[in-house]
Protein backbone atom coordinates (compact mmCIF):
# COMPACT_ATOMS: atom_id res chain seq x y z
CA UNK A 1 0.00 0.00 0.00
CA UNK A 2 2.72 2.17 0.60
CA UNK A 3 5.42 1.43 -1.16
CA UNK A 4 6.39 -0.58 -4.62
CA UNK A 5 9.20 -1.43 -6.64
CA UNK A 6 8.64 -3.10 -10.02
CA UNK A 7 11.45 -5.07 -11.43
CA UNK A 8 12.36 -3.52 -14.59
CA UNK A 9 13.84 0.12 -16.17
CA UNK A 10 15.92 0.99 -13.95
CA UNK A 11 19.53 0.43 -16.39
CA UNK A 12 22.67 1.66 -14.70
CA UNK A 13 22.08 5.55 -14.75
CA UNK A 14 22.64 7.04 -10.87
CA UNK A 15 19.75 6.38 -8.88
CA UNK A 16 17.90 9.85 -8.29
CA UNK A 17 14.96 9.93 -6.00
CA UNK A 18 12.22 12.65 -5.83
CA UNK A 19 10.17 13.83 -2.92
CA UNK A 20 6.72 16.23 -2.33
CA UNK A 21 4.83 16.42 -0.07
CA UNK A 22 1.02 17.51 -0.16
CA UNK A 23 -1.34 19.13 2.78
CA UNK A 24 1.24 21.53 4.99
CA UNK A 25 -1.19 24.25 4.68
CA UNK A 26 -4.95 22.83 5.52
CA UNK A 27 -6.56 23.23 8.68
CA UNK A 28 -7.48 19.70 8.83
CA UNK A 29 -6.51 16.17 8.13
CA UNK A 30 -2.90 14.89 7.36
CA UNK A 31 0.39 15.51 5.55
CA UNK A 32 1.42 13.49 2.78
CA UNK A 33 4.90 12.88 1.54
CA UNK A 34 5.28 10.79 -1.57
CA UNK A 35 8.93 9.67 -2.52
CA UNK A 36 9.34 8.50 -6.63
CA UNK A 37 12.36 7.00 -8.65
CA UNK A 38 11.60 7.30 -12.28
CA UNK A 39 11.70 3.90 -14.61
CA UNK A 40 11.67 3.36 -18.11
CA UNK A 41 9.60 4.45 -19.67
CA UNK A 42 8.59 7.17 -17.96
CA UNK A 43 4.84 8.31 -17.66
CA UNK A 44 4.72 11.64 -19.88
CA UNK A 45 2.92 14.51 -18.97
CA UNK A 46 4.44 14.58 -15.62
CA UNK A 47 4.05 18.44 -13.94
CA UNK A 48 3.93 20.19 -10.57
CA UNK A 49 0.21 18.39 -9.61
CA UNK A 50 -1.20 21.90 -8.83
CA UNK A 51 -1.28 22.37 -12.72
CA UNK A 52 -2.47 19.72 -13.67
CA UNK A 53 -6.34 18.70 -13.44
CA UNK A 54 -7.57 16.58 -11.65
CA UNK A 55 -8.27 14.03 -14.62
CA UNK A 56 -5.09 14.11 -15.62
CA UNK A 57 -3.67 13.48 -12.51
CA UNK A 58 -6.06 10.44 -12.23
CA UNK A 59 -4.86 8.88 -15.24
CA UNK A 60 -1.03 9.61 -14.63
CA UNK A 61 -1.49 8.13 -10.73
CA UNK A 62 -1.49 4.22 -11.97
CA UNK A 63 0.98 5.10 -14.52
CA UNK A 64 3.49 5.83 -12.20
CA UNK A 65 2.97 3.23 -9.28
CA UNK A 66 3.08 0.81 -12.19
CA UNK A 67 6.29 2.10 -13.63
CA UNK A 68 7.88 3.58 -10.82
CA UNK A 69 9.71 2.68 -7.44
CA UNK A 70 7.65 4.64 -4.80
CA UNK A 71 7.09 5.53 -1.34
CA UNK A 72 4.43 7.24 0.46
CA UNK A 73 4.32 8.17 4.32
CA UNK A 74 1.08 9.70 6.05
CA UNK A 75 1.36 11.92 8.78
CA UNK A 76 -1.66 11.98 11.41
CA UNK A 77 -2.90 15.52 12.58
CA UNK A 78 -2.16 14.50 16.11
CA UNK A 79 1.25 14.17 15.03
CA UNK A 80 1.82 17.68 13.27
CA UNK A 81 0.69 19.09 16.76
CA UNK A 82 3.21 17.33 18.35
CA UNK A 83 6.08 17.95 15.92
CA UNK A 84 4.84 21.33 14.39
CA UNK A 85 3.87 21.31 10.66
CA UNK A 86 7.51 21.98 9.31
CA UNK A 87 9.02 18.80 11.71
CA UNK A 88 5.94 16.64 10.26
CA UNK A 89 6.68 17.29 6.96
CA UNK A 90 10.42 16.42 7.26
CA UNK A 91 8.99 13.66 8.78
CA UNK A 92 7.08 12.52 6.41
CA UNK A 93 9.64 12.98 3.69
CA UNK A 94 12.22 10.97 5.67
CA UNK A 95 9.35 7.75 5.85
CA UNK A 96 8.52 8.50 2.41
CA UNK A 97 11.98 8.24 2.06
CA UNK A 98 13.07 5.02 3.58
CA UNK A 99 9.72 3.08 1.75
CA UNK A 100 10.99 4.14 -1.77
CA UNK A 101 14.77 2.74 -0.70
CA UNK A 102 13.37 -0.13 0.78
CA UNK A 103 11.25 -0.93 -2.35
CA UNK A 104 14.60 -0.02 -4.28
CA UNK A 105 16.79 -2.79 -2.41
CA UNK A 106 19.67 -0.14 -2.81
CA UNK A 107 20.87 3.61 -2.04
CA UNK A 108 20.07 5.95 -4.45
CA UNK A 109 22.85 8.49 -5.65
CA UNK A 110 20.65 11.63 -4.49
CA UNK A 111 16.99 12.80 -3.67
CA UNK A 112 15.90 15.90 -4.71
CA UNK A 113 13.04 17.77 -2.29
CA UNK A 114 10.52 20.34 -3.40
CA UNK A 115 11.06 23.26 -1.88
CA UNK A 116 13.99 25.00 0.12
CA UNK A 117 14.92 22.80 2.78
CA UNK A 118 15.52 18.91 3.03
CA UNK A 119 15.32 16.64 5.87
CA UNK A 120 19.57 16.48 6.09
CA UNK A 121 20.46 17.27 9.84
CA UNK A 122 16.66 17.59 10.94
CA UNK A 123 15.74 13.81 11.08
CA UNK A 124 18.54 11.31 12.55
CA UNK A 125 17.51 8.76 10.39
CA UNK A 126 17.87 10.76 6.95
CA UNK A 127 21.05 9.31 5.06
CA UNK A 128 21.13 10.01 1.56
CA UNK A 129 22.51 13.21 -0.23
CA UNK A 130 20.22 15.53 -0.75
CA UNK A 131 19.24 18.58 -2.70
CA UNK A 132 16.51 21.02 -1.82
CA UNK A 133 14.62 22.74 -5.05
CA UNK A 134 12.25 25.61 -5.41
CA UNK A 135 9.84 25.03 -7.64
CA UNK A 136 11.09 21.15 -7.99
CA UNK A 137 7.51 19.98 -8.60
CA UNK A 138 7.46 21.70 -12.14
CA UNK A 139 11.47 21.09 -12.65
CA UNK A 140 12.57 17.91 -12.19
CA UNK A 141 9.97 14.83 -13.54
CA UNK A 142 10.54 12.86 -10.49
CA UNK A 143 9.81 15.24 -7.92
CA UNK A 144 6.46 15.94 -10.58
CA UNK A 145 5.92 12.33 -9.98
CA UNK A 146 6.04 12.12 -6.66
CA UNK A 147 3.79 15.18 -6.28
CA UNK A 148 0.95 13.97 -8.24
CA UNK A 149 0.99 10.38 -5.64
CA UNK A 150 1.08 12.77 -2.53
CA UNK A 151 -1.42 15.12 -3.86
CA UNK A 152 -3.96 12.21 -4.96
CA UNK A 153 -3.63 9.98 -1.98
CA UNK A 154 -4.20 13.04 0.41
CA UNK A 155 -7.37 14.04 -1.39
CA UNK A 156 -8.53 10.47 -1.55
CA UNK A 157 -8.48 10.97 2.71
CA UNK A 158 -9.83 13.92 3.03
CA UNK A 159 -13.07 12.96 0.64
CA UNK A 160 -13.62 9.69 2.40
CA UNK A 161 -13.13 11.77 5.86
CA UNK A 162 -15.75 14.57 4.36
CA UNK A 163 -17.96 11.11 5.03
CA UNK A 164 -18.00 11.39 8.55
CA UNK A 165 -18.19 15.27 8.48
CA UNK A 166 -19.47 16.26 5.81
CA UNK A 167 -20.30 20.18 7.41
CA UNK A 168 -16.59 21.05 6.60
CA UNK A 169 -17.02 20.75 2.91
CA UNK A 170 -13.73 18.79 2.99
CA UNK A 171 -14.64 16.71 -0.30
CA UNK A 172 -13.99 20.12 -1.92
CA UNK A 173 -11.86 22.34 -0.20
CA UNK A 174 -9.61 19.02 0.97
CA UNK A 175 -9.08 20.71 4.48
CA UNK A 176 -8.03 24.23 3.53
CA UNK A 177 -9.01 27.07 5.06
CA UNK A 178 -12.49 28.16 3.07
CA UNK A 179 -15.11 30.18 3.77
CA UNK A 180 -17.52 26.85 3.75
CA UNK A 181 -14.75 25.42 6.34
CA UNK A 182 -14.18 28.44 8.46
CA UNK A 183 -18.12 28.83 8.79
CA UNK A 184 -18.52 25.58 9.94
CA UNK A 185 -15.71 25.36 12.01
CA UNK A 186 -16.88 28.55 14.03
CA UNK A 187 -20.58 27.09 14.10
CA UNK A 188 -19.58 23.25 14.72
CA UNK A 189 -15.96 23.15 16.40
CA UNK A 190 -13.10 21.53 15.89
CA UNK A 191 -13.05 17.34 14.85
CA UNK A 192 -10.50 15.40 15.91
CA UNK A 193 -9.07 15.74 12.26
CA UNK A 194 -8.07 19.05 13.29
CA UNK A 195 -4.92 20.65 13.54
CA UNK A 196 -4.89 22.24 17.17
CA UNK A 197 -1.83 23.99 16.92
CA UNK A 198 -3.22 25.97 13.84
CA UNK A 199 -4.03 29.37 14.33
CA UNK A 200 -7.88 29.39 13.16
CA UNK A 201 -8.36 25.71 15.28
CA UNK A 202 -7.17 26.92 18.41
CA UNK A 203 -8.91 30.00 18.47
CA UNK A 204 -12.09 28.05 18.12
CA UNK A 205 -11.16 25.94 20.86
CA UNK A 206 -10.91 28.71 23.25
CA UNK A 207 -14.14 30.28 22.20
């Protein structure tokens, strides 16, 4: 479920992973860090999964767990509160991380991370060189790839949790902060999918 490997494409080039992560901003539910080595051939079409629609994301999803080594790591809310959002997210990259290598059977040469910062000297247990990258998500395919798993596992959650509370208008605004969700949030309180330690939550908490 959270990790696989299949056994073909790889060749002898250096082994480069890519990591994003999806849901640091929303209110509610968790963070999602998805880690992707690239195998031949490679899904095309691959871009930052913000740009790219939903349909298209849906059809390149299979594409790359069937051609790719992957990893994905889920980070309960209780845990962000615990950690703070930034130390669950290098968290989750680091688990993401360790699935994908795992899967892999061998160390990769480097892993390039979305963004400006990489888990190297913030989790013991991160390893591997690595190489932060702003903007990665549109840059380098694999980092593409792994944000279009991240992105459509999270919002596979948060639409099966808009289920059980279906006020928030998560199925739509996948936990974010909008007007539908801050409404209800001020009229209904906090669920336990909450992030406490977020601003709007805690506010409501003390009301």
């Amino acid at each position: 479920m959270f990790s696989s490997a299949p056994d073909y494409g790889l060749g002898d080039a250096p082994l480069v992973i890519g990591v994003d992560e999806a849901g640091r901003g929303p209110l509610a539910g968790p963070v999602v860090a998805a880690a992707v080595v690239l195998c031949k051939p490679c899904p095309g079409g691959l871009d930052d999964s913000k740009k790219l629609s939903a349909t298209k994301r849906s059809k390149l999803e299979p594409q790359i767990q069937r051609r790719c080594v992957w990893g994905l790591a889920v980070v309960q809310p209780e845990e962000i509160d615990r950690l703070n959002i930034f130390g669950a997210t290098m968290f989750a990259m680091t688990l993401a991380t360790q699935r994908c290598v795992e899967a892999l059977g061998c160390e990769p040469s480097e892993v390039l991370i979305d963004g400006n910062m990489t888990p190297h000297g913030r989790r013991e247990e991160w390893r591997w060189p690595a190489r932060a990258i702003v903007g990665g998500d549109g840059k380098e395919a694999c980092i593409s790839a792994a944000s279009i798993l991240a992105k459509e596992y999270r919002d596979r959650l948060m639409v099966e949790a808009a289920e059980a509370h279906p006020q928030y208008g998560w199925a739509s605004n996948k936990g974010y902060g909008s007007k539908e969700h801050m409404e209800a949030l001020r009229i209904h309180g906090p669920t336990p999918l909450h992030r406490r330690s977020f601003a709007p939550v805690s506010q409501m908490v003390l009301i």
